[in-house]
Protein backbone atom coordinates (compact mmCIF):
# COMPACT_ATOMS: atom_id res chain seq x y z
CA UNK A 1 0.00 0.00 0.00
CA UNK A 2 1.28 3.61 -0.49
CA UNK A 3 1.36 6.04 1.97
CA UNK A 4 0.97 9.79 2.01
CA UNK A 5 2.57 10.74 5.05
CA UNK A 6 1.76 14.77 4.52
CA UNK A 7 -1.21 16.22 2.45
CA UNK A 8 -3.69 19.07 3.42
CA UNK A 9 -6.89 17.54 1.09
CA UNK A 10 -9.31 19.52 3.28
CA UNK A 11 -8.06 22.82 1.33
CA UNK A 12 -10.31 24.40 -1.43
CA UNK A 13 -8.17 23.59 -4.39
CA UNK A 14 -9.95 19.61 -3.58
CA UNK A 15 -13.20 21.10 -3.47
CA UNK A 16 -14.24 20.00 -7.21
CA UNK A 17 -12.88 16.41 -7.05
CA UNK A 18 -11.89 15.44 -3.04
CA UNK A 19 -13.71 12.09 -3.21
CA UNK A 20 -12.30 11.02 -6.33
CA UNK A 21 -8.50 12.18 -5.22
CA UNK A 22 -8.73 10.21 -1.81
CA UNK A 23 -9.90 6.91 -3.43
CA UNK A 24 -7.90 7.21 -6.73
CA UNK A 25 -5.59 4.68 -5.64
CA UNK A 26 -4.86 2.09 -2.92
CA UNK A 27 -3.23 4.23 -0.10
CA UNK A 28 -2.81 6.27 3.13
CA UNK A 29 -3.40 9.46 3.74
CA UNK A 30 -2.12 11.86 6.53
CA UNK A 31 -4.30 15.17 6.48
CA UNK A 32 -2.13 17.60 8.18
CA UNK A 33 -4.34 20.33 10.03
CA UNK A 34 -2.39 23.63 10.00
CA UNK A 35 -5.08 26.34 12.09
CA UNK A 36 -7.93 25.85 14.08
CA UNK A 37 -10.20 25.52 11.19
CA UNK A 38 -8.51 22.78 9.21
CA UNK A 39 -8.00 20.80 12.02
CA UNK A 40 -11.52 20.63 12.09
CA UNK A 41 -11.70 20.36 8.54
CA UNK A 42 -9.39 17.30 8.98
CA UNK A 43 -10.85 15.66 11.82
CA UNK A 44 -14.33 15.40 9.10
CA UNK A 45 -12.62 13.65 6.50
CA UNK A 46 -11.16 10.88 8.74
CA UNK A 47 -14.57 10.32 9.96
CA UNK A 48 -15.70 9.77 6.54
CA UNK A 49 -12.78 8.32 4.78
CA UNK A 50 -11.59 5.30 6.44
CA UNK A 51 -8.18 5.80 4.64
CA UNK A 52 -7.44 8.87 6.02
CA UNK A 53 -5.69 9.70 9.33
CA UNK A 54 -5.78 13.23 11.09
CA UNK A 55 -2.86 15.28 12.25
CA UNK A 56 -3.73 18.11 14.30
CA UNK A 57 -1.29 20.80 14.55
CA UNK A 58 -0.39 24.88 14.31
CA UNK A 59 1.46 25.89 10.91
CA UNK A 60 4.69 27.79 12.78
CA UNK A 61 4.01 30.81 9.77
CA UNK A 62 0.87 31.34 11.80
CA UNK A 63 2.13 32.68 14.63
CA UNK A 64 2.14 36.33 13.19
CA UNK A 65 -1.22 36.12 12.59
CA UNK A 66 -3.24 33.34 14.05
CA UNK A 67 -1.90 33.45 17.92
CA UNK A 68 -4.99 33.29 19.23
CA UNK A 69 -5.67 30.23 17.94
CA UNK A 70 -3.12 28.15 19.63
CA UNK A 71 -4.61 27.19 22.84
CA UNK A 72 -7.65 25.66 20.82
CA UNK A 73 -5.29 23.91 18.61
CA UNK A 74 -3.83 22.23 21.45
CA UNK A 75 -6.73 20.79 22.57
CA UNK A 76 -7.55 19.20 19.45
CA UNK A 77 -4.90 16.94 19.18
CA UNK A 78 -6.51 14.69 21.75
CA UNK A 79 -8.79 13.68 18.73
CA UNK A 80 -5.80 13.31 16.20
CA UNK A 81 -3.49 10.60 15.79
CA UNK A 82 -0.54 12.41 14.37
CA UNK A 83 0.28 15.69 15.36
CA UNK A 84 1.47 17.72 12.32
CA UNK A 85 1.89 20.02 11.05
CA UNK A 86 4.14 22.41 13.59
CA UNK A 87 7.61 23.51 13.85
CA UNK A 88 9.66 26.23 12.89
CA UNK A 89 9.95 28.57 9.64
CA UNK A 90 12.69 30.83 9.99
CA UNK A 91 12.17 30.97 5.82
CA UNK A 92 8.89 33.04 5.97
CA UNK A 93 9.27 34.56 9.30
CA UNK A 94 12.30 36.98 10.30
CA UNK A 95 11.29 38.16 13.48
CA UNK A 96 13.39 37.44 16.52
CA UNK A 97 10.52 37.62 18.77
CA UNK A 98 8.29 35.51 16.46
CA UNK A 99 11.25 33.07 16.45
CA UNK A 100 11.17 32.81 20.10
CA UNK A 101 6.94 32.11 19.50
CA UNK A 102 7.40 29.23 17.30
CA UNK A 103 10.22 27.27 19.43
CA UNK A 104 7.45 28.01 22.11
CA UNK A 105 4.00 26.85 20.74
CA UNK A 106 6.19 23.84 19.19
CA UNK A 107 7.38 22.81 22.47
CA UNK A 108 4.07 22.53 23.76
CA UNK A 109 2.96 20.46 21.26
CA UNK A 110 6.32 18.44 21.72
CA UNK A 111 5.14 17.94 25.31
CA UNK A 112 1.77 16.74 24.42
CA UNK A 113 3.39 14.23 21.95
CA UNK A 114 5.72 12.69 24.47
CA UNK A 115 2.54 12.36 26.91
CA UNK A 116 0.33 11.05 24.64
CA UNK A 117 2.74 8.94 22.79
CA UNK A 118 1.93 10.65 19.66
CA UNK A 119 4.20 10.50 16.85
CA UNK A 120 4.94 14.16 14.80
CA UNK A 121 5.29 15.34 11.63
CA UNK A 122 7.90 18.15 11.63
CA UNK A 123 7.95 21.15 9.10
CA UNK A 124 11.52 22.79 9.09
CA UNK A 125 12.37 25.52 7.33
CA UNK A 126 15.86 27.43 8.58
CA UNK A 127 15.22 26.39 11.32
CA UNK A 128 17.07 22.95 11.90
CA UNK A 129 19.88 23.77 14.28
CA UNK A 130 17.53 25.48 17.11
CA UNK A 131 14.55 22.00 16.28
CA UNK A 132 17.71 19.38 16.44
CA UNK A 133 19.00 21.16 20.00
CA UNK A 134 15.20 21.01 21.22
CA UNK A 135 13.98 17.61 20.09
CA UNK A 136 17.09 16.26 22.03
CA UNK A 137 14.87 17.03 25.27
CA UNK A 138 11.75 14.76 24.35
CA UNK A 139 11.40 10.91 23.85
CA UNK A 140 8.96 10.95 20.82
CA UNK A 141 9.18 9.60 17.49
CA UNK A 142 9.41 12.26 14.92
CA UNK A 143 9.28 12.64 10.70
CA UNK A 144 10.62 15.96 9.23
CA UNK A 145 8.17 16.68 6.22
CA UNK A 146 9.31 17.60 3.21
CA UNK A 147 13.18 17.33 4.08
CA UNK A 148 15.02 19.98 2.23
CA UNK A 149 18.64 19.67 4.03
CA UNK A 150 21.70 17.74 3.05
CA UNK A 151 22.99 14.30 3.97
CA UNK A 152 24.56 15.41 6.97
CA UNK A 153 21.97 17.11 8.28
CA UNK A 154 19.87 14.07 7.53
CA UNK A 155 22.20 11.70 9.07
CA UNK A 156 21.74 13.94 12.43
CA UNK A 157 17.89 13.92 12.32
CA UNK A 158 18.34 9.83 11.63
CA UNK A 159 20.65 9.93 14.37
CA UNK A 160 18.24 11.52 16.71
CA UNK A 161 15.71 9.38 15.66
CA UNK A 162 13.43 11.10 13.50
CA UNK A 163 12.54 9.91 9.39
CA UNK A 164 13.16 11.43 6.32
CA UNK A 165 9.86 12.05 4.27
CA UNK A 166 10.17 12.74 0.69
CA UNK A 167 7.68 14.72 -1.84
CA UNK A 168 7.36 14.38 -5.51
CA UNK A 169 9.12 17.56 -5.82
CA UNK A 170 12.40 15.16 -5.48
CA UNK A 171 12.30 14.44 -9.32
CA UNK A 172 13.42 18.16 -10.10
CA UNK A 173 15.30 18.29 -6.94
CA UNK A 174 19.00 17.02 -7.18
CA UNK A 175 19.62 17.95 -3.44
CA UNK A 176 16.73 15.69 -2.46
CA UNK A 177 17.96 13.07 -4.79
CA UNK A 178 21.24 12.79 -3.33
CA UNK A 179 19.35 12.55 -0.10
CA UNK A 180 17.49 9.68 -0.91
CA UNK A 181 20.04 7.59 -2.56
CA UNK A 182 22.02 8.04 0.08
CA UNK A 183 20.19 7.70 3.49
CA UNK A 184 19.07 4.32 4.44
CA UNK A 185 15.68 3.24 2.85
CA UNK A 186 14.94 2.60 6.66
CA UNK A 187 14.53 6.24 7.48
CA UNK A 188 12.46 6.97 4.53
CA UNK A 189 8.70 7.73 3.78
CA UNK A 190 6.80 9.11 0.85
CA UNK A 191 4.60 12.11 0.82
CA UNK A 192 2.70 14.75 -1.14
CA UNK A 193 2.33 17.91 0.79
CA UNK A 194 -0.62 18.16 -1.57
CA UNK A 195 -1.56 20.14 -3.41
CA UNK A 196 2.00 21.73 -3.08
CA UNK A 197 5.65 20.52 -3.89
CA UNK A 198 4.46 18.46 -7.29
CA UNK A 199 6.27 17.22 -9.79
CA UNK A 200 5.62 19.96 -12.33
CA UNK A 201 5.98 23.56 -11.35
CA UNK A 202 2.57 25.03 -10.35
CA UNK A 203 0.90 21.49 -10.65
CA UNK A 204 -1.53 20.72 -8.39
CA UNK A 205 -0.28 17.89 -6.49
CA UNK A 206 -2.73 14.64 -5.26
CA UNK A 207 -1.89 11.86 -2.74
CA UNK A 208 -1.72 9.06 -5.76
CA UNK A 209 1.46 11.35 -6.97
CA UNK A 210 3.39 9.37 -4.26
CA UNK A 211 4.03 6.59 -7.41
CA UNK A 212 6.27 8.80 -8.52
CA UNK A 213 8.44 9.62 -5.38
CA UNK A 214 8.54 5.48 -5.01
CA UNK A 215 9.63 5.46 -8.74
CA UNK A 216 12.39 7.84 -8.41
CA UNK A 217 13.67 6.15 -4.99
CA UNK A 218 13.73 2.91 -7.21
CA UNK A 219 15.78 4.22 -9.76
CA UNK A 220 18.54 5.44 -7.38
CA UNK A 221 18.34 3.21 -5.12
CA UNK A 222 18.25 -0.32 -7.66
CA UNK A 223 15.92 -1.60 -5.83
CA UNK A 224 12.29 -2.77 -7.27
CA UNK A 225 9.43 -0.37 -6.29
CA UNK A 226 7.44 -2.72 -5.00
CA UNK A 227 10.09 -3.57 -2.52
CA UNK A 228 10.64 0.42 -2.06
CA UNK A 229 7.11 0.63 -1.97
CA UNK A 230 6.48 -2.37 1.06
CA UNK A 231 9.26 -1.07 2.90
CA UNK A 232 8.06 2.50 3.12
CA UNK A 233 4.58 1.03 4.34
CA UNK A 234 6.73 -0.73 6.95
CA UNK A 235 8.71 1.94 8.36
CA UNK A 236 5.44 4.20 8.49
CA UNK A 237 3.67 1.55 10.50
CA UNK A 238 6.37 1.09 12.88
CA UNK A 239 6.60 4.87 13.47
CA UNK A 240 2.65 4.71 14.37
CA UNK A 241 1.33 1.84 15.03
CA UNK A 242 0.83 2.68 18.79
CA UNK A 243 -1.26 5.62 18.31
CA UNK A 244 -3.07 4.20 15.35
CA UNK A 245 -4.29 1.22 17.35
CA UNK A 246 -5.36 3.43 20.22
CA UNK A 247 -8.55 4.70 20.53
């Protein structure tokens, strides 16, 4: 089965075709919720699509605008499974102080994670150095979505136990490439980040696009994708079986 470890299918840009998109193809489907709303949003579609799973989270660019929306965020996640999507932009946001915000509202999610025994899905941008000194303080299990670094810097996150998730963006992505060919297929998963990060420039990406990240792993790897594509299936389940099978 394939799995879509990062996707956002609750946004308007699925409004036309959403049913048709989720059950294209034999796979699953992480929802990532990135405000108050879309957590919401998310937590209806796994109700009605048994294939999807719901990550409840707080988008770290949202902390300029959408502050007051953290402490309601929060208590969502008790109805997710994942929580996702947080972490830190430094890309998008400049601001010292706002810096300082996003280490903070990620921390408490961090906390909640390591209670809960919640696996999360990790959006880095700039901001690796300051997530790999604070994720050093919690015991959870931890996938950095989208992974844009090098193989160093993916090394470290393998080394302090998180995964590597790769979008379809990797076929026009040399950096990514190198990443995945060189990492062990262990550490890896597939995602979307749909309907961003496609294949094509200003495509609208779609869950059953994952094909394509498990095609271009094959290649540079040498290693058949069904086996690439039954491993990553594997190494998602281990990262969350526990909270999948809780209620």
């Amino acid at each position: 089965m394939l799995v879509d470890s990062h996707a956002h299918i609750d946004v308007k840009e699925f409004d036309m075709d959403r049913e048709f998109v989720i059950n294209e193809c034999q796979i699953l489907i992480v929802n990532a919720g990135v405000d108050f709303q879309s957590n919401l949003h998310t937590l209806e579609l796994a109700k009605k699509y048994k294939n999807i799973i719901p990550a409840i989270g707080f988008h770290p660019e949202f902390v300029k605008d959408k502050v007051n929306e953290i402490d309601k965020c929060l208590e969502l996640t008790r109805y997710g499974k994942i929580i996702s999507e947080v972490g830190l932009d430094y890309f998008w946001i400049k601001d010292e102080d706002l810096r300082k915000k996003q280490i903070e509202v990620l921390e408490k999610f961090l906390q909640i994670a390591e209670k809960e025994n919640k696996p999360v899905i990790i959006h880095i941008r700039g901001g690796m150095k300051d997530f790999l000194e604070i994720i050093n303080s919690y015991r959870i299990r931890f996938v950095i979505h989208s992974f844009e670094g090098s193989v160093k810097i993916a090394n470290k996150v393998i080394e302090y136990g998180g995964l590597i998730s790769i979008p379809p963006i990797i076929v026009r992505d040399k950096v990514r490439q190198k990443v995945a060919k060189e990492i062990p297929l262990d550490f890896i998963l597939t995602e979307t980040d749909s309907p961003f990060m496609g294949p094509e420039k200003m495509s609208r990406n779609k869950p059953c696009t994952v094909k394509i990240v498990v095609k271009q792993i094959s290649l540079l790897k040498r290693i058949e994708e069904i086996e690439i594509e039954e491993k990553i299936y594997k190494n998602f389940v281990s990262l969350f079986t526990s909270s999948l099978t809780t209620s």
